[in-house]
Protein backbone atom coordinates (compact mmCIF):
# COMPACT_ATOMS: atom_id res chain seq x y z
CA UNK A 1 44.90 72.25 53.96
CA UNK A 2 48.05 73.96 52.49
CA UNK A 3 50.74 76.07 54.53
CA UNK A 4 53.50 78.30 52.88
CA UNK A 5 56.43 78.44 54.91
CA UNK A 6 58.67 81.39 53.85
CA UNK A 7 62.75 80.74 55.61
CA UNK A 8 64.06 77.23 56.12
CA UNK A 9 66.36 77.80 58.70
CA UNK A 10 65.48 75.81 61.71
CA UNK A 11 61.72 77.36 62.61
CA UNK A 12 60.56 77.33 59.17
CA UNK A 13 62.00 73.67 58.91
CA UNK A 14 60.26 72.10 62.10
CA UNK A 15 57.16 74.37 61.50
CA UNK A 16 56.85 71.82 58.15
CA UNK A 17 57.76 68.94 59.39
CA UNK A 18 54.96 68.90 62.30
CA UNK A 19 52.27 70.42 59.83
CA UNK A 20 53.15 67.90 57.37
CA UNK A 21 53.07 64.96 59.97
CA UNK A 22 49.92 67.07 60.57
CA UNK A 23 48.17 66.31 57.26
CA UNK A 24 49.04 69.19 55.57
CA UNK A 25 50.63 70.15 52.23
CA UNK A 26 53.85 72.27 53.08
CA UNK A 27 55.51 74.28 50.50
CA UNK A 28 58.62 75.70 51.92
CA UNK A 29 60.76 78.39 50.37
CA UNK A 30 64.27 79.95 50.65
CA UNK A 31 66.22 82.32 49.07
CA UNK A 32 69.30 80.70 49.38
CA UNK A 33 70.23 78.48 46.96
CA UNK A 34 71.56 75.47 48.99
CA UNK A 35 71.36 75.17 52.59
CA UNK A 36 73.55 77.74 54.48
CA UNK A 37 77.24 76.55 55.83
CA UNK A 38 77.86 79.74 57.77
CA UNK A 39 76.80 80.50 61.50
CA UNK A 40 77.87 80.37 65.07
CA UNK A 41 77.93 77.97 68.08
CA UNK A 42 75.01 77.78 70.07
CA UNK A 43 74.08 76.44 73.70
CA UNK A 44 70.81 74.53 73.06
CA UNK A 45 68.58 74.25 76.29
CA UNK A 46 65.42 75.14 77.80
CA UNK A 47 62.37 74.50 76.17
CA UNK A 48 63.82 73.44 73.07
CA UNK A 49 65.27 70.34 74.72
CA UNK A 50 61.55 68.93 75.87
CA UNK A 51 59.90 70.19 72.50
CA UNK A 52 62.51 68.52 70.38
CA UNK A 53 62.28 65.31 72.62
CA UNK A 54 58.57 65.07 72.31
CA UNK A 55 58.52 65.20 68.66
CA UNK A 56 61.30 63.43 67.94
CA UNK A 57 64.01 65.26 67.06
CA UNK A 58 66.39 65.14 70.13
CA UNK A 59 68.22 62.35 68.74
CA UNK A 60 69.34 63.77 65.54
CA UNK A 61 70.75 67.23 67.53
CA UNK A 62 72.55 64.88 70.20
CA UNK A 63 74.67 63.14 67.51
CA UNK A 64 75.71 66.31 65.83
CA UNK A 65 76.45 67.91 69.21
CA UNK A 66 80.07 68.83 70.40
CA UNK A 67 81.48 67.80 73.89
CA UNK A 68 82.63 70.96 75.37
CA UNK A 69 84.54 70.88 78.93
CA UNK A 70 84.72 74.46 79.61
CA UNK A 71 83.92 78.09 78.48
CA UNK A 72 87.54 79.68 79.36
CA UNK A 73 88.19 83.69 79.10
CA UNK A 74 92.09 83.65 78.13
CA UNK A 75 94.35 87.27 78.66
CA UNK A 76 96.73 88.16 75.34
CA UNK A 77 99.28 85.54 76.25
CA UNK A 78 96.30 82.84 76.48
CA UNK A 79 96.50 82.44 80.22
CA UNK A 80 93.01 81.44 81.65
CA UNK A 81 91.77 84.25 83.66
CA UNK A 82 88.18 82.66 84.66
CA UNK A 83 86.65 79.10 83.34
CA UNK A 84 82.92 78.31 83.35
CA UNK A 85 82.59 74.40 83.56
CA UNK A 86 80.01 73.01 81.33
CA UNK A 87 78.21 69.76 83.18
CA UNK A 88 77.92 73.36 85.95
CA UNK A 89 76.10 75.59 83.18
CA UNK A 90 74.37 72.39 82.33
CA UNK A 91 73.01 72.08 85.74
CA UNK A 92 72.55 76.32 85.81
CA UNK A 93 70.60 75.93 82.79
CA UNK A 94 68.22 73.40 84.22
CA UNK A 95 69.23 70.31 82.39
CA UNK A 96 70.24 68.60 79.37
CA UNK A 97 72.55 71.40 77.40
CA UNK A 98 74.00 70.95 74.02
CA UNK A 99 76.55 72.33 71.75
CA UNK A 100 75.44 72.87 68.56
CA UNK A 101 76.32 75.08 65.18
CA UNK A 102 73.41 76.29 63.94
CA UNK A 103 73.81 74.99 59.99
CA UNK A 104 74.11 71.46 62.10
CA UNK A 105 70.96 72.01 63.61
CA UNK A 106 69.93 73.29 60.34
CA UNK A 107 70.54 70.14 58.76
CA UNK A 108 69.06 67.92 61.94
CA UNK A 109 65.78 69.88 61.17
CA UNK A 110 65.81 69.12 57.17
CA UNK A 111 66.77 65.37 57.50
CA UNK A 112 63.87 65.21 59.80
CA UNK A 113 61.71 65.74 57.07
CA UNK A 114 62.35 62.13 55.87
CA UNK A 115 59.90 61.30 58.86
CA UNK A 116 56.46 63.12 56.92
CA UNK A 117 54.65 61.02 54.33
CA UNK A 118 55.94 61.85 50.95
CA UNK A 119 54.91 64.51 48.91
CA UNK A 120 53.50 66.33 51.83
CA UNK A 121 56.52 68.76 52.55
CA UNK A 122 58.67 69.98 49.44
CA UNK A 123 61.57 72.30 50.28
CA UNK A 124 62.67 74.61 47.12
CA UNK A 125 65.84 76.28 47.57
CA UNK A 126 66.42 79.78 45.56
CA UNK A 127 63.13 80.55 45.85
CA UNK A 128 63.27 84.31 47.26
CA UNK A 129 59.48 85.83 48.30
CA UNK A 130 59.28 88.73 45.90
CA UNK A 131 55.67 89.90 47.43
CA UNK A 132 52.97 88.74 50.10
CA UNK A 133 49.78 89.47 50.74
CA UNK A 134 45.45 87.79 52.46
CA UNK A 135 42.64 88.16 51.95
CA UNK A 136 39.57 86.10 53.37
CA UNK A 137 40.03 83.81 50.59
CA UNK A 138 43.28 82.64 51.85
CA UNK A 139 47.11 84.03 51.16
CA UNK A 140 49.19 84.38 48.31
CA UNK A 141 52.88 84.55 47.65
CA UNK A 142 55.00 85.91 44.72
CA UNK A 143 57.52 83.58 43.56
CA UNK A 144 59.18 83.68 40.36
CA UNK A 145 59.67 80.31 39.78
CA UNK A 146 56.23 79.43 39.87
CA UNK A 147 54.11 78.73 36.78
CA UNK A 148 52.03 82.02 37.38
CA UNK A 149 54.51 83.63 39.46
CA UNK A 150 52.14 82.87 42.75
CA UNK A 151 51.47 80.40 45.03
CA UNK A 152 47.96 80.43 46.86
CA UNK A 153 47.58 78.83 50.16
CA UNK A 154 45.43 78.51 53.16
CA UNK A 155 48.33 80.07 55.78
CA UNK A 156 51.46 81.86 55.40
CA UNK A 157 54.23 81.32 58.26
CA UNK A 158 57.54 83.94 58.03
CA UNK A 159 60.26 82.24 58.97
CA UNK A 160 62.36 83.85 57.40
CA UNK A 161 64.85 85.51 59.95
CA UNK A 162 65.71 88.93 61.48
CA UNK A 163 65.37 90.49 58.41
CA UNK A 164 62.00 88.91 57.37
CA UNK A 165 60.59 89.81 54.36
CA UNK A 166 57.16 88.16 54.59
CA UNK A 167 57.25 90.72 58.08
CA UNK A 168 58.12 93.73 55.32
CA UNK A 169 55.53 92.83 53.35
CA UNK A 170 52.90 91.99 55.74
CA UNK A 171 53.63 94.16 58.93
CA UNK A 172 55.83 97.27 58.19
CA UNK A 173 59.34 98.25 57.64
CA UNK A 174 61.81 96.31 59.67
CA UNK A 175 63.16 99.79 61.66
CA UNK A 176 59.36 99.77 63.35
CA UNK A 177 61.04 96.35 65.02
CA UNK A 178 64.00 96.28 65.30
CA UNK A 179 66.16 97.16 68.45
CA UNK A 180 69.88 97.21 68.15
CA UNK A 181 72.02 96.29 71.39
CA UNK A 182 74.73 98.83 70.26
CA UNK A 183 76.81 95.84 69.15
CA UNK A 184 77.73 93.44 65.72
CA UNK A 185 78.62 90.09 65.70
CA UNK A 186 80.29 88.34 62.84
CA UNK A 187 81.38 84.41 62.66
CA UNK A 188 83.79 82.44 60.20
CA UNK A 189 85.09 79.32 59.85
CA UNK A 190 89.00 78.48 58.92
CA UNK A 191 91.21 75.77 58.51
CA UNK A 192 93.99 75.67 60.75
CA UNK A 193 95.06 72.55 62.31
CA UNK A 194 97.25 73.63 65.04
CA UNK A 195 94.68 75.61 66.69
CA UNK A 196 92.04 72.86 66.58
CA UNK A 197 94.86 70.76 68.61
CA UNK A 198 95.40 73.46 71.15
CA UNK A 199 91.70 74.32 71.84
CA UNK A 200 89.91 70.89 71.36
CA UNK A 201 86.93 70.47 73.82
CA UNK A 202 87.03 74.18 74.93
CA UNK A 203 84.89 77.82 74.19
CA UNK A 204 88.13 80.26 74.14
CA UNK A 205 87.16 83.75 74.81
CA UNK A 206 89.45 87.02 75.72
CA UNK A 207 89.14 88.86 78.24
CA UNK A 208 88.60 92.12 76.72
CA UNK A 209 86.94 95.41 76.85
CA UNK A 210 84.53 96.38 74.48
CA UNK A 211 85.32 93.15 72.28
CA UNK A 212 85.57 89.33 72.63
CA UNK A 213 86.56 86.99 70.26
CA UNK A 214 85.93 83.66 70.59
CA UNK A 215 87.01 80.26 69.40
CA UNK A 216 86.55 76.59 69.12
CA UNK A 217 87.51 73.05 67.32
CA UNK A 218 85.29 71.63 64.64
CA UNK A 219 85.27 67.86 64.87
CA UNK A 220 87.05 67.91 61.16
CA UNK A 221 90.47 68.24 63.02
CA UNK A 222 91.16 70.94 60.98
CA UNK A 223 88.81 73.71 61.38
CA UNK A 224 88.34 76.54 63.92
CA UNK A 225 85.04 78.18 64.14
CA UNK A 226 85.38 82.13 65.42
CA UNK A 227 82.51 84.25 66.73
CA UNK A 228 83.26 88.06 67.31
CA UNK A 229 81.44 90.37 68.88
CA UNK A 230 82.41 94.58 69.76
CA UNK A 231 80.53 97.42 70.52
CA UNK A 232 79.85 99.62 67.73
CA UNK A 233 78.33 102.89 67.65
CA UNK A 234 76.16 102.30 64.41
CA UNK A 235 74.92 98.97 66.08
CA UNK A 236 72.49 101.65 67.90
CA UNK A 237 70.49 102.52 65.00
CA UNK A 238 71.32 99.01 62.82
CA UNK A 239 72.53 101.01 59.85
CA UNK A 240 75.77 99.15 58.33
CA UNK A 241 79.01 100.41 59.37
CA UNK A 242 81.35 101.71 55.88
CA UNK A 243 84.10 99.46 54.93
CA UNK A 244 83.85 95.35 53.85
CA UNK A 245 83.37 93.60 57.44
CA UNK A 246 87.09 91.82 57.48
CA UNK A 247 88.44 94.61 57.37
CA UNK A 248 86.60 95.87 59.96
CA UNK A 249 87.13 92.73 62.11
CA UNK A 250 91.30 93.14 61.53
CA UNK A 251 90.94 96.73 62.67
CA UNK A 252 88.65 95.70 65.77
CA UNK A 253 90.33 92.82 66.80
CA UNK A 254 93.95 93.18 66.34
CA UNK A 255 96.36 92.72 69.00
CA UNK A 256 94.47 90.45 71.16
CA UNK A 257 96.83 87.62 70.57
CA UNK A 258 98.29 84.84 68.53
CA UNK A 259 94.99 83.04 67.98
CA UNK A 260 92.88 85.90 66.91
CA UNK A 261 95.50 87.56 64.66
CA UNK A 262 95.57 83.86 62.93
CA UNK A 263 92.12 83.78 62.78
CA UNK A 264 91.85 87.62 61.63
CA UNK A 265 94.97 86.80 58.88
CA UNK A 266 92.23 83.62 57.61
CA UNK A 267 89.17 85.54 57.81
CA UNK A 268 86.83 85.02 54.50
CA UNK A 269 86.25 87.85 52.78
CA UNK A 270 82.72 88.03 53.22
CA UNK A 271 82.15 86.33 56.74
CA UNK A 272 78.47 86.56 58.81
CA UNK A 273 78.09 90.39 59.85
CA UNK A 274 74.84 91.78 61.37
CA UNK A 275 74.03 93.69 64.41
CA UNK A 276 73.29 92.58 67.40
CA UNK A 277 69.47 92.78 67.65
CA UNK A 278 65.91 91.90 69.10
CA UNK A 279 62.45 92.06 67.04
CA UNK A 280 60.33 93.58 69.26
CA UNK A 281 56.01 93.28 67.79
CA UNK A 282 52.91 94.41 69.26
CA UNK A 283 51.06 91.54 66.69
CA UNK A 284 52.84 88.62 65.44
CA UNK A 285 50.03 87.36 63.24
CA UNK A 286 47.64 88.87 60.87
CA UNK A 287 44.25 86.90 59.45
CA UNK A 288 45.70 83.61 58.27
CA UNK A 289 49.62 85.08 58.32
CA UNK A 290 51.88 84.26 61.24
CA UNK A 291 55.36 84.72 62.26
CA UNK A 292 57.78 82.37 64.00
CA UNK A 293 61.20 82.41 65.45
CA UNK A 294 63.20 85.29 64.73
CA UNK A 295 61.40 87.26 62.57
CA UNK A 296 59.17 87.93 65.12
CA UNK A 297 60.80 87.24 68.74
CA UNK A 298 64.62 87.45 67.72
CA UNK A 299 66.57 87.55 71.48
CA UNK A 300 69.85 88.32 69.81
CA UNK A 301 73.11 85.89 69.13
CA UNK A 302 73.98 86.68 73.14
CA UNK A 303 71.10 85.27 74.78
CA UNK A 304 71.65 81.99 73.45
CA UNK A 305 68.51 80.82 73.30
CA UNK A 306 67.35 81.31 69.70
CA UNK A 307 67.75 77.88 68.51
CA UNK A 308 65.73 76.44 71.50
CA UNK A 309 63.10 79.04 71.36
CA UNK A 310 62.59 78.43 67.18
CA UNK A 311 62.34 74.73 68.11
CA UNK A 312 59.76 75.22 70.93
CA UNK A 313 57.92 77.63 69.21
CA UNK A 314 57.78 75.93 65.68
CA UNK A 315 56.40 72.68 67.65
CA UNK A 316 53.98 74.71 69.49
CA UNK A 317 52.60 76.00 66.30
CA UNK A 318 52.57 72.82 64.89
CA UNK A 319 50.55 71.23 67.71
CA UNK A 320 47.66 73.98 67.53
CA UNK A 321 47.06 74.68 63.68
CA UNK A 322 47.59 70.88 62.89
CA UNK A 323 44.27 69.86 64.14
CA UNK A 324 42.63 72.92 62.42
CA UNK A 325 40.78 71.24 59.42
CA UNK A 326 39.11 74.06 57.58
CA UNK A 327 40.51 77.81 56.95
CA UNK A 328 37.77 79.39 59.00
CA UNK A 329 39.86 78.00 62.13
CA UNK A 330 43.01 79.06 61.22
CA UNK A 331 42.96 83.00 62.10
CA UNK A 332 41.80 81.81 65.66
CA UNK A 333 44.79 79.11 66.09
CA UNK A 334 47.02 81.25 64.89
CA UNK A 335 46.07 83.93 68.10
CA UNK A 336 46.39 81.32 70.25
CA UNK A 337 49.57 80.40 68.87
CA UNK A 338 50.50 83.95 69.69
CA UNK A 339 48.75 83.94 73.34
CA UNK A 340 50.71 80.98 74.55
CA UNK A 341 54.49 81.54 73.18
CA UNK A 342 55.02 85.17 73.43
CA UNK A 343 55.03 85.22 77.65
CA UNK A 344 57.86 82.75 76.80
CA UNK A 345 59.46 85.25 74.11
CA UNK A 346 59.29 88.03 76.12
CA UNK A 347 60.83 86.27 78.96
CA UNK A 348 64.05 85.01 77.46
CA UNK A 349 64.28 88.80 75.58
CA UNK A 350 64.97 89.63 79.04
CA UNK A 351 67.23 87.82 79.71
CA UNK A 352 68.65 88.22 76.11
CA UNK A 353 69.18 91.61 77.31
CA UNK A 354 70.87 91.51 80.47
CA UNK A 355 73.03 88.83 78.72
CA UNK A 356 74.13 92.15 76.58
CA UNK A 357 74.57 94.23 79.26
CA UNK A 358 77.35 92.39 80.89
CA UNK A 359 78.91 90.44 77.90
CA UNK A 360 81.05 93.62 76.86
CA UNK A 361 82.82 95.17 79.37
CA UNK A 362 83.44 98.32 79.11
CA UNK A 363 86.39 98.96 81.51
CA UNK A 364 88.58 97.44 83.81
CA UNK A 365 86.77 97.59 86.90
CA UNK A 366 83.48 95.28 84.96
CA UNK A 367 86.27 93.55 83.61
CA UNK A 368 87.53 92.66 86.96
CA UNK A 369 83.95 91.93 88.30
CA UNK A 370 83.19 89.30 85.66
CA UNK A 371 85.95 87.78 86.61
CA UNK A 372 84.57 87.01 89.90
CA UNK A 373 81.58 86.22 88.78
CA UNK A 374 82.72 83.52 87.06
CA UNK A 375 85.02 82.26 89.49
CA UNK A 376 82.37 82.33 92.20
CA UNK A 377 79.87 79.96 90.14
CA UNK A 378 80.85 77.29 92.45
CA UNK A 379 79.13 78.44 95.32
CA UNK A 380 75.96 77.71 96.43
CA UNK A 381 73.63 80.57 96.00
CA UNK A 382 75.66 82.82 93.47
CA UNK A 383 75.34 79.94 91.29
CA UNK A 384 71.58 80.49 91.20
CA UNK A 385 72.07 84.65 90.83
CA UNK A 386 74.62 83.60 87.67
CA UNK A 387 72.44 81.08 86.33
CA UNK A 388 69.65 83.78 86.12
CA UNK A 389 72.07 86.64 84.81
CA UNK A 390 73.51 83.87 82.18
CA UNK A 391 70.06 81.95 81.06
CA UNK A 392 67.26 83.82 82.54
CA UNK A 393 64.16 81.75 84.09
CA UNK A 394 63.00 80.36 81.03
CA UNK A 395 65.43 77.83 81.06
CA UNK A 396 63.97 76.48 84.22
């Protein structure tokens, strides 16, 4: 049996590693032409933790996580207004909760290939899907690198993000799917030593309306990683806003301090930039095609969960079309795939939007309430009501 993955980011990646331990032949492909440096810190818990433990891949995450004390909203003098302690949110979250950048976990995922028999998984990078299509003699992909320009297969997963093409190709345009939370997000990295000193260990946000940029150490001692997020009028409809997105970021951001004027004076011309967004489906798979992760249940960059949920998901995929052993079986595993993870998806979209409801204030008096919020996670009870509002049940 022979799967084409299509993305390897961290779904497609663990979707081939479990098929290949699996028995199967995995071709994987991605556009990019090395693996990608850029993204964003991410809280990993939930059912990621237990999937990645059962198959073996909770050890290589732990050693690439970072040790973060506290999640601290700062005013424009960098006073601490409101802290969230972490072994708390930990213990809000249900559990084990790690720190992670998402080209680390990336990386986890595609050294954990080493652990499939060789030859059964090849990854090609700059490989982008030009067209995709089934039939009931199996799938087919276009590829120009390939000898014919095809590769034929017995399943086709999209992994391949947000803006999935295999989803274009196989499902309909990507407005039928998207929904826009009437935000964008964008995230850089920069070296600048003396702000890795002064923020070691810690999740700096401001406390601002309609914007929050946040920071935090790299463990090179000289780096700062910066995630920014701000309401945005075009973010409703997910059309691109005019003008190159620094410049956009020093005309949003500026005068919210030292630290983010730094970071907005550093910012890479051409850092990450998207709106913030959930794929919404009525199908995710069609005869032998199936989607995974975020081209199909994206929760958006707020809800935190996305890295747990294409771990979970990938594994659960992996543990029901393994066993299938001839390509008559693989339309009905790939339905059950669908029956048993998208409660799960749906769930944590939830909660991925009330995350987005409340993570941009949008005065002073929500401004104010957050505060207390956060301040009152130490009491028994609201703890529960902010672990809910924060993580949703899923994590439980």
């Amino acid at each position: 049996m022979k799967a084409v993955v299509v993305g390897a980011g961290i779904a497609g990646l663990v979707a081939a590693r479990q098929l290949g331990l699996a028995g199967w032949d995995v071709e994987v492909l991605e556009k990019s032409d090395v693996p990608r440096g850029d993204g964003y810190m991410m809280d990993f818990f939930g059912p990621g933790v237990a999937a990645s433990e059962r198959i073996g891949l909770y050890p290589r995450l732990a050693a690439v996580a970072y040790h973060v004390e506290a999640a601290e909203y700062v005013d424009l003098q960098g006073h601490p207004t409101s802290s969230l302690d972490y072994d708390q949110f930990a213990r809000l979250a249900g559990g084990k909760v790690l720190s992670l950048l998402r080209p680390d976990m990336e990386r986890a995922a595609l050294a954990a290939l080493e652990d499939v028999p060789s030859g059964r998984v090849r990854v090609r990078y700059g490989a982008p899907v030009s067209q995709a299509w089934g039939d009931e003699d199996g799938v087919r992909v276009g590829v120009d690198d390939s000898p014919d320009g095809t590769l034929a297969a017995d399943a086709l997963i999209g992994a391949d993000g947000i803006h999935s093409e295999v989803r274009a190709q196989l499902f309909g345009p990507e407005e039928e799917y998207l929904r826009p939370l009437g935000m964008r997000a964008s995230a850089f990295i920069v070296t600048e030593p003396d702000l890795n000193a002064r923020f070691r260990n810690r999740f700096v946000l401001t406390d601002s309306i309609d914007r929050v940029a946040a920071l935090y150490s790299l463990r090179s001692e000289e780096e700062v990683a910066a995630f920014m997020v701000y309401r945005d009028a075009t973010g409703a409809t997910g059309y691109l806003p005019s003008g190159s997105p620094r410049e956009r970021l020093r005309r949003e951001f500026a005068g919210l301090g030292h630290a983010v004027d730094r970071l907005l004076e550093l910012c890479p011309e051409h850092p990450y930039d998207d709106a913030v967004a959930q794929i919404v489906m009525p199908c995710w798979q069609r005869g032998r095609t199936v989607l995974v992760g975020d081209a199909c249940g994206a929760v958006s960059l707020l809800a935190g969960q996305g890295g747990s949920l294409a771990i979970a998901g990938a594994a659960l995929l992996g543990d029901i079309l393994g066993p299938v052993a001839s390509p008559e079986g693989i339309g009905p595993a790939l339905a059950e795939f669908e029956r048993r993870w998208r409660p799960v998806v749906e769930e944590a979209q939830a909660a991925g939007r009330r995350a987005a409801s409340s993570f941009l204030p949008a005065n002073r008096t929500q401004r104010l309430l957050r505060r207390w919020i956060i301040r009152a996670t130490h009491l028994p009870g609201i703890d529960r009501l902010v672990a809910r509002q924060i993580v949703g049940r899923i994590a439980k």
